[in-house]
Protein backbone atom coordinates (compact mmCIF):
# COMPACT_ATOMS: atom_id res chain seq x y z
CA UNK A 1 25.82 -0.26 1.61
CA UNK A 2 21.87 -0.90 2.53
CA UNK A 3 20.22 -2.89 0.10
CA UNK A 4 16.91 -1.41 -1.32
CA UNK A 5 13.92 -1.97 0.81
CA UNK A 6 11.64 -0.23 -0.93
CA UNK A 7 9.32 -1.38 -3.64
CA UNK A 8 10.67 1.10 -6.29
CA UNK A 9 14.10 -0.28 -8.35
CA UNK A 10 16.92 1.98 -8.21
CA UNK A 11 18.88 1.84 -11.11
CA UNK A 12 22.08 3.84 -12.05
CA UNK A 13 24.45 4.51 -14.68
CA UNK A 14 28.19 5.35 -14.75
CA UNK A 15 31.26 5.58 -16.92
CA UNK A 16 34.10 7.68 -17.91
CA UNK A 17 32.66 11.33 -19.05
CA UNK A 18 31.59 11.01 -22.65
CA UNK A 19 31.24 6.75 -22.18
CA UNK A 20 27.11 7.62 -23.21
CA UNK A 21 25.42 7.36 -19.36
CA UNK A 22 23.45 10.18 -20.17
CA UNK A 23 22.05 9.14 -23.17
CA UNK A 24 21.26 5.85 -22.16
CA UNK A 25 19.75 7.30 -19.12
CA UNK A 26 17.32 8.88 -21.00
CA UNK A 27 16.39 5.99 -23.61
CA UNK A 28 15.49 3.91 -20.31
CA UNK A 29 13.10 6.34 -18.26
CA UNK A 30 11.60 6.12 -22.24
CA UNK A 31 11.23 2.59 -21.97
CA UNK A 32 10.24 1.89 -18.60
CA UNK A 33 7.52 4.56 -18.50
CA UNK A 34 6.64 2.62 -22.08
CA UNK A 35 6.17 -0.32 -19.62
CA UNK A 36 3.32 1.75 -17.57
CA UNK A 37 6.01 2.46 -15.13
CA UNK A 38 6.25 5.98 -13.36
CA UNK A 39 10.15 6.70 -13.49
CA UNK A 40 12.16 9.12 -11.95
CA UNK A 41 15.30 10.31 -14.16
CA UNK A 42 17.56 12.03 -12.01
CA UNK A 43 21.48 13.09 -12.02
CA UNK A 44 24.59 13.57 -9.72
CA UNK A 45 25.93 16.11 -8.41
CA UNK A 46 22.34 17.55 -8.42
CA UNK A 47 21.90 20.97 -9.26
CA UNK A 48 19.22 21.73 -6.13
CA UNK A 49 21.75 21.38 -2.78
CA UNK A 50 24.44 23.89 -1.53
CA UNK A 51 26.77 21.17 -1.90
CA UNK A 52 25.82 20.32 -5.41
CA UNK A 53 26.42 24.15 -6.26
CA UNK A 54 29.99 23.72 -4.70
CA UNK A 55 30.76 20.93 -6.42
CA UNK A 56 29.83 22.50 -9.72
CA UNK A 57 32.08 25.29 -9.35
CA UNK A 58 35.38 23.14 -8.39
CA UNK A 59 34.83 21.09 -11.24
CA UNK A 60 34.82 23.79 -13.57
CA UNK A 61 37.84 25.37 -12.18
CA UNK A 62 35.92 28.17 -10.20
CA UNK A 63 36.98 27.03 -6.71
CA UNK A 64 39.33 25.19 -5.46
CA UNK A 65 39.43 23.03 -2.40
CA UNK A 66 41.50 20.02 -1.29
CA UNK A 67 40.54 16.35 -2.59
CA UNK A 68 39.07 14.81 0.47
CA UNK A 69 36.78 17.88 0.79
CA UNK A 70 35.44 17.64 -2.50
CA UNK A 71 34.54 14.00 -1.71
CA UNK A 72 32.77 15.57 0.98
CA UNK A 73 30.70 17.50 -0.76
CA UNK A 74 29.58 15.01 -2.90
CA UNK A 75 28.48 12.61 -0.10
CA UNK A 76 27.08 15.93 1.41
CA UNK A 77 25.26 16.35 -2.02
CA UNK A 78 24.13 12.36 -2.07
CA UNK A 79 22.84 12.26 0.93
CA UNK A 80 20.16 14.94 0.25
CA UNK A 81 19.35 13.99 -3.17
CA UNK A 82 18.35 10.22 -1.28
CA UNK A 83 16.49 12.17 1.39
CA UNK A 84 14.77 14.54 -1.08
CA UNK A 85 14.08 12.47 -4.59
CA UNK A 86 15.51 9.06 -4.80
CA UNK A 87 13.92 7.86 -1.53
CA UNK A 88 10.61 9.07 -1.75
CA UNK A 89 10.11 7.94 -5.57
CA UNK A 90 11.05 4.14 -4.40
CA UNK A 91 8.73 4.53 -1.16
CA UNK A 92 5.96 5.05 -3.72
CA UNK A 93 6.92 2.08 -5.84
CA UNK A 94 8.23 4.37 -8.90
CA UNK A 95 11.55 3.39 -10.83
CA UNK A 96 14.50 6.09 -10.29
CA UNK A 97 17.62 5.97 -12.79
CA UNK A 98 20.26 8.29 -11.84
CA UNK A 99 23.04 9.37 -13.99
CA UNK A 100 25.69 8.60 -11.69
CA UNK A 101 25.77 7.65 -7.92
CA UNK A 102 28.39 6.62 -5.54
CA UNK A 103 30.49 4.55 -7.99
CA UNK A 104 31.75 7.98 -9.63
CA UNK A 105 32.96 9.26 -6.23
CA UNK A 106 34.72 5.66 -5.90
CA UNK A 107 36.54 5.50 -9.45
CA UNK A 108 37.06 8.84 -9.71
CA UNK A 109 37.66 10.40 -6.06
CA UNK A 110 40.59 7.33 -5.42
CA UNK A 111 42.96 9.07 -8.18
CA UNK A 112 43.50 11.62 -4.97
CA UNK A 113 41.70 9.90 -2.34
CA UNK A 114 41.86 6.87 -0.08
CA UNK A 115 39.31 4.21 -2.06
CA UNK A 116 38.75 2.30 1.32
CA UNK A 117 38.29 6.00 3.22
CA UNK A 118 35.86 6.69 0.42
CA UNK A 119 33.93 3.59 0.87
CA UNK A 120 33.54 4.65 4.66
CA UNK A 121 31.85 8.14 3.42
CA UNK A 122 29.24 6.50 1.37
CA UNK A 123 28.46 3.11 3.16
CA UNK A 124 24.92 4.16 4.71
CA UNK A 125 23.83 5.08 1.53
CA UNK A 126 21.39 2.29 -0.80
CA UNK A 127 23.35 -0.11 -3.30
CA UNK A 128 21.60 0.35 -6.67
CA UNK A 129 19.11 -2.83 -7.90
CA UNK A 130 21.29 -2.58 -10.79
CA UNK A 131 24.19 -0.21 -11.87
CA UNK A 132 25.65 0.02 -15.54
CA UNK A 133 28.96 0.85 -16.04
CA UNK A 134 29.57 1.89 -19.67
CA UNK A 135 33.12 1.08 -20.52
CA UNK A 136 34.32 2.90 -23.56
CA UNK A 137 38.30 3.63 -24.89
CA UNK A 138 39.42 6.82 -22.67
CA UNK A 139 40.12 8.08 -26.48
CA UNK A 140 36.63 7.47 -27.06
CA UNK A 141 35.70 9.47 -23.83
CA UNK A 142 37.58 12.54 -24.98
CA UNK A 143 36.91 12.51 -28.67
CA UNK A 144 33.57 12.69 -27.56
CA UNK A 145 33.87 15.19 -24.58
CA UNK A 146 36.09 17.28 -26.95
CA UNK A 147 32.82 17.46 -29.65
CA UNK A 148 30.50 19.12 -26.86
CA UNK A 149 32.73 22.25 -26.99
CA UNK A 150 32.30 22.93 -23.76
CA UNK A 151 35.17 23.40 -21.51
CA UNK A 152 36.55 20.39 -19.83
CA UNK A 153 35.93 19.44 -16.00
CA UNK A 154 38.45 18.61 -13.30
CA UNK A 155 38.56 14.77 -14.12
CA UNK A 156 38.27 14.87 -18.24
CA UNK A 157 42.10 14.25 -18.87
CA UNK A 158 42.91 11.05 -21.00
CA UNK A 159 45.85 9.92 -18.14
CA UNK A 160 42.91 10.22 -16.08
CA UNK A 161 40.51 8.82 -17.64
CA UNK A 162 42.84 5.58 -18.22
CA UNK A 163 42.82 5.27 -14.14
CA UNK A 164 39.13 6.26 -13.76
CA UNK A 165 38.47 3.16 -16.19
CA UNK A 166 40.47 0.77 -14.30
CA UNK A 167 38.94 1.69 -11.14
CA UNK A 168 35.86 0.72 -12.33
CA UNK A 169 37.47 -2.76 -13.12
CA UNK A 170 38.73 -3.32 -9.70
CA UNK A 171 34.67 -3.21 -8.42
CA UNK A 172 33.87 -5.99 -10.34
CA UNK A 173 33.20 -8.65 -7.74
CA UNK A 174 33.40 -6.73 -4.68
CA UNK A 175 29.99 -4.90 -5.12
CA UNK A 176 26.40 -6.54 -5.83
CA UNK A 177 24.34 -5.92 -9.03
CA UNK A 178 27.04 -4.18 -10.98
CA UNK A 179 27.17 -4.40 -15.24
CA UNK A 180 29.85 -3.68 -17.38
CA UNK A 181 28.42 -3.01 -20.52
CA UNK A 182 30.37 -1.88 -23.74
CA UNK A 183 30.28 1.52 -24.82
CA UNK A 184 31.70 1.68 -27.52
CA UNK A 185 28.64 -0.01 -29.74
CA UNK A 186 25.70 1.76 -31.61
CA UNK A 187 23.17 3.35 -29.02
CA UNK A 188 20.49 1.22 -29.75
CA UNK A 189 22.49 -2.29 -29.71
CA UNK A 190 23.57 -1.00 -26.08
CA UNK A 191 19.73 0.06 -24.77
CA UNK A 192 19.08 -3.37 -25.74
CA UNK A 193 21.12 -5.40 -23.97
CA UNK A 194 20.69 -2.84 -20.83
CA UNK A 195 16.60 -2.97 -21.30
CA UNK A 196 16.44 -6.46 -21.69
CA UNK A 197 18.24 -6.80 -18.32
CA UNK A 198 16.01 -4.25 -16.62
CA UNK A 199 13.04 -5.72 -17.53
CA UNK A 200 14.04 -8.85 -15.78
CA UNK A 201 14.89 -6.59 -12.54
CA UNK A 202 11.64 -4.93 -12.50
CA UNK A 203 9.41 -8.20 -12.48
């Protein structure tokens, strides 16, 4: 992965579905544009591309297609959303957090996928200034999913979930800037710890 030229920071979250990414997400573009910071706040698969669209529709059971083309799609989908948001934001010094990035394809994709084939599909892309991975109990994840009331996705399955969440594990020490950060805390005790470690990144 390229390491970020650009002046911008590009930071990301991730985590089992329902481990809070969103949320925290959200309480950071707060408190970075508190810090007279423009931010971005941006989310994957993105809803603009064709390949976004596709993946949308597979994950909600609308389509299927094999594994490996799904992982496809979503470096299809990644690729534009650098070229088109994430890319230009940084060029022009602003702050982008995205609510996932090529970490999800990683843990989740290599429950069907070859992880070291799936590396290969995303290596041009930028490695994050920082990326938080929330780690919560997959029973956490799905209690939590399961309150939404919305359907459940492809990959929101507690056996899967267990695997997703060990994936994530086996990253540790193999990719730069990378924080495991536990999930399973209040909201605000974890947008601490996560801000306070930002705010050293963006000085």
């Amino acid at each position: 992965m390229e390491k970020n030229p650009y002046p911008g920071k590009f930071i990301v979250f991730e985590g089992l579905d329902g481990s809070g990414q969103t949320t925290q997400s959200s309480l950071l573009e707060k408190y970075t544009a508190g810090m007279g910071i423009k931010t971005i706040l941006t989310k994957e698969p993105t809803k603009e591309s064709a390949a976004g669209m596709e993946i949308r529709e597979v994950l909600g059971h609308k389509k299927e297609i094999s594994p490996e083309e799904l992982q496809k799609l979503f470096a299809e989908d990644r690729k534009e959303h650098l070229k088109k948001t994430i890319i230009p934001a940084l060029k022009e010094g602003n702050a982008v957090i995205s609510d996932r990035y090529f970490f999800s394809s990683l843990a989740f994709g290599s429950l069907e996928c070859d992880l070291e084939w799936l590396i290969s599909i995303n290596n041009n892309f930028l490695l994050p200034d920082a990326t938080f991975v929330l780690m919560v109990k997959p029973e956490t994840s799905v209690e939590r999913i399961s309150k939404r009331g919305l359907e459940t996705t492809l990959f929101e399955k507690l056996d899967k979930l267990r695997k997703v969440a060990e994936n994530y594990r086996k990253f540790e020490g193999r990719f730069e800037n990378l924080f495991f950060i536990d999930g399973d805390r209040p909201i605000e005790e974890i947008h601490k710890e996560i801000a306070e470690k930002v705010t050293g990144i963006l000085k």
